[in-house]
Protein backbone atom coordinates (compact mmCIF):
# COMPACT_ATOMS: atom_id res chain seq x y z
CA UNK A 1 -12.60 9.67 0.28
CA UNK A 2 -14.04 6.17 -0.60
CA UNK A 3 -15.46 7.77 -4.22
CA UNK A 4 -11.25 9.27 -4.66
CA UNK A 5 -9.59 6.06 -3.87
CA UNK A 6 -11.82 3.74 -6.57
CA UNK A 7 -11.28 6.63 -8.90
CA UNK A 8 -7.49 6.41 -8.53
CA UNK A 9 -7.41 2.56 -8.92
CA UNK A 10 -9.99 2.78 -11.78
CA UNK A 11 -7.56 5.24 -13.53
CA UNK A 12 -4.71 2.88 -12.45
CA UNK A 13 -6.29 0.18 -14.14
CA UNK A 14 -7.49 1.80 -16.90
CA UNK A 15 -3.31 3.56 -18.01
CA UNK A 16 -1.85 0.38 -16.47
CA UNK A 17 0.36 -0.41 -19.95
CA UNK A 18 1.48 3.30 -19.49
CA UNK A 19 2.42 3.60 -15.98
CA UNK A 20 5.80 2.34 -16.30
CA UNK A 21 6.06 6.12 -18.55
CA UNK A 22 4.73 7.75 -15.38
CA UNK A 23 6.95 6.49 -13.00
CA UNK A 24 10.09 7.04 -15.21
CA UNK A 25 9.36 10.98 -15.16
CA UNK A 26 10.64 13.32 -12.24
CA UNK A 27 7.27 15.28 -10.97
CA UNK A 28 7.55 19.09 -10.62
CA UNK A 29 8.10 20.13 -7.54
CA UNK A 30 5.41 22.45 -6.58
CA UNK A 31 2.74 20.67 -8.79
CA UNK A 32 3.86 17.17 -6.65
CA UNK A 33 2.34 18.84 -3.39
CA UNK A 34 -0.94 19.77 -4.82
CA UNK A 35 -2.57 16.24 -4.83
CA UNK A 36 -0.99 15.86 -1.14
CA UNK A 37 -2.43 18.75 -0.02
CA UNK A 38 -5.75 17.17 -1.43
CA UNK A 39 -5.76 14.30 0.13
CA UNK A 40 -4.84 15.80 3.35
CA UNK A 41 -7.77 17.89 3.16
CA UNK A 42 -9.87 15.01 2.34
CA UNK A 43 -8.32 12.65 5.16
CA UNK A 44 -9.25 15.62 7.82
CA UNK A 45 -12.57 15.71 6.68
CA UNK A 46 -13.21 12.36 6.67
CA UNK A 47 -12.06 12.32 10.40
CA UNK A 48 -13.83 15.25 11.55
CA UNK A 49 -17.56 13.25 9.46
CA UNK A 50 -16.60 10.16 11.54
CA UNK A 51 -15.91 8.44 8.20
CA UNK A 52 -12.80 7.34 8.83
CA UNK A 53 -11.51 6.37 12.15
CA UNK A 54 -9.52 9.26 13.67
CA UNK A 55 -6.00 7.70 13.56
CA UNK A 56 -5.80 8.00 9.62
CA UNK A 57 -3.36 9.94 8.10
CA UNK A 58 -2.73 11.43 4.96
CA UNK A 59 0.05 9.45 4.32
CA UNK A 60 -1.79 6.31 5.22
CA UNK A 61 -4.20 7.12 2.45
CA UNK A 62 -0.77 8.77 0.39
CA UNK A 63 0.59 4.71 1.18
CA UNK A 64 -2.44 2.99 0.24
CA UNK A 65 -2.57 4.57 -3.37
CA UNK A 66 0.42 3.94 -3.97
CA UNK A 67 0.37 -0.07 -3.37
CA UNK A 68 -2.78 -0.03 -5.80
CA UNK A 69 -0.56 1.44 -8.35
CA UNK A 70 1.98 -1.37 -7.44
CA UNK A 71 -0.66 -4.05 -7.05
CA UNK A 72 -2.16 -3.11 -10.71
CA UNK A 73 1.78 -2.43 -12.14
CA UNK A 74 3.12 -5.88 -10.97
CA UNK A 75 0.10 -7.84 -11.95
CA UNK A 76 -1.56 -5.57 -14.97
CA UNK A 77 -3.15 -8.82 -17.15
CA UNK A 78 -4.01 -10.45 -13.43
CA UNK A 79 -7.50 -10.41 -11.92
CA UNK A 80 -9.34 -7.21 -13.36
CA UNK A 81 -11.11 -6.86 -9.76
CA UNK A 82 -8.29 -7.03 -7.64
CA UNK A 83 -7.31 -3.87 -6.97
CA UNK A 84 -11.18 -3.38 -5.66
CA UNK A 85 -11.00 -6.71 -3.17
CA UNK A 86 -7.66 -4.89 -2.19
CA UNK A 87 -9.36 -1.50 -1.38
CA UNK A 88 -12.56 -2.79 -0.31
CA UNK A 89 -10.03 -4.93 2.40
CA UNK A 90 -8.30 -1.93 3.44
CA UNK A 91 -11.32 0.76 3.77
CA UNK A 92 -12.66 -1.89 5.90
CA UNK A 93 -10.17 -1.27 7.96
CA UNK A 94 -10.26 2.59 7.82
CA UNK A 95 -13.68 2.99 7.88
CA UNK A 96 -15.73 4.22 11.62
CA UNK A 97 -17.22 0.89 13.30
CA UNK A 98 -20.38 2.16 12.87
CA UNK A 99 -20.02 2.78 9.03
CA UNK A 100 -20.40 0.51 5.96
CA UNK A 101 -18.07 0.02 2.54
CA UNK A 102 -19.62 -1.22 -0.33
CA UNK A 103 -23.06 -2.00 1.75
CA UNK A 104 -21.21 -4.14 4.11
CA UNK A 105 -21.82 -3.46 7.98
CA UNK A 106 -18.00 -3.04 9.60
CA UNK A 107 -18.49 -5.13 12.55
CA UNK A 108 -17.67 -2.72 16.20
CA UNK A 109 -14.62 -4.08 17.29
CA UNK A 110 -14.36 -4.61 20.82
């Protein structure tokens, strides 16, 4: 899940001048629930690894990608990193105490 979501904000990044186009155009209907139904898929996997803590859902990670495309559409010649220090913030938070993000221990929560 980790590898999707820096994929989606490096593609973010990357089309950021074009988004605007993206966000203008009504999404067909049955291709709109494909990438849902892909995440959701992910999201239960992650649970059921332990690489995500249980109570994530697929529209928290649905929620999350879509505030990088905001955070990278309302500040597209800001910071290039920080739609990573956002992510990296919020995987933090998803992630299983006893996991890491980026190589850095999630301290158990008590």
């Amino acid at each position: 899940m980790h590898e999707l979501l820096r994929a989606f904000g490096r593609s973010f990044a990357e089309h950021a001048r074009y988004a605007n186009l993206l966000l203008r155009r009504q999404p067909d209907a049955s291709a709109a629930g494909k990438p849902r139904q892909a995440v959701s898929e992910l999201t239960s996997r992650a649970v059921s690894a332990g690489t995500v803590n249980p109570d994530i859902t697929t529209d928290d990670v649905i929620t999350l990608v879509s505030a990088m495309r905001g955070l990278i559409h309302t500040v597209p010649g800001g910071t290039p990193d920080a739609w990573q220090r956002f992510l990296d913030i919020h995987l933090a938070g998803m992630t299983c105490a006893d996991r890491t993000v980026r190589g850095a221990v999630r301290p158990a929560v008590e």
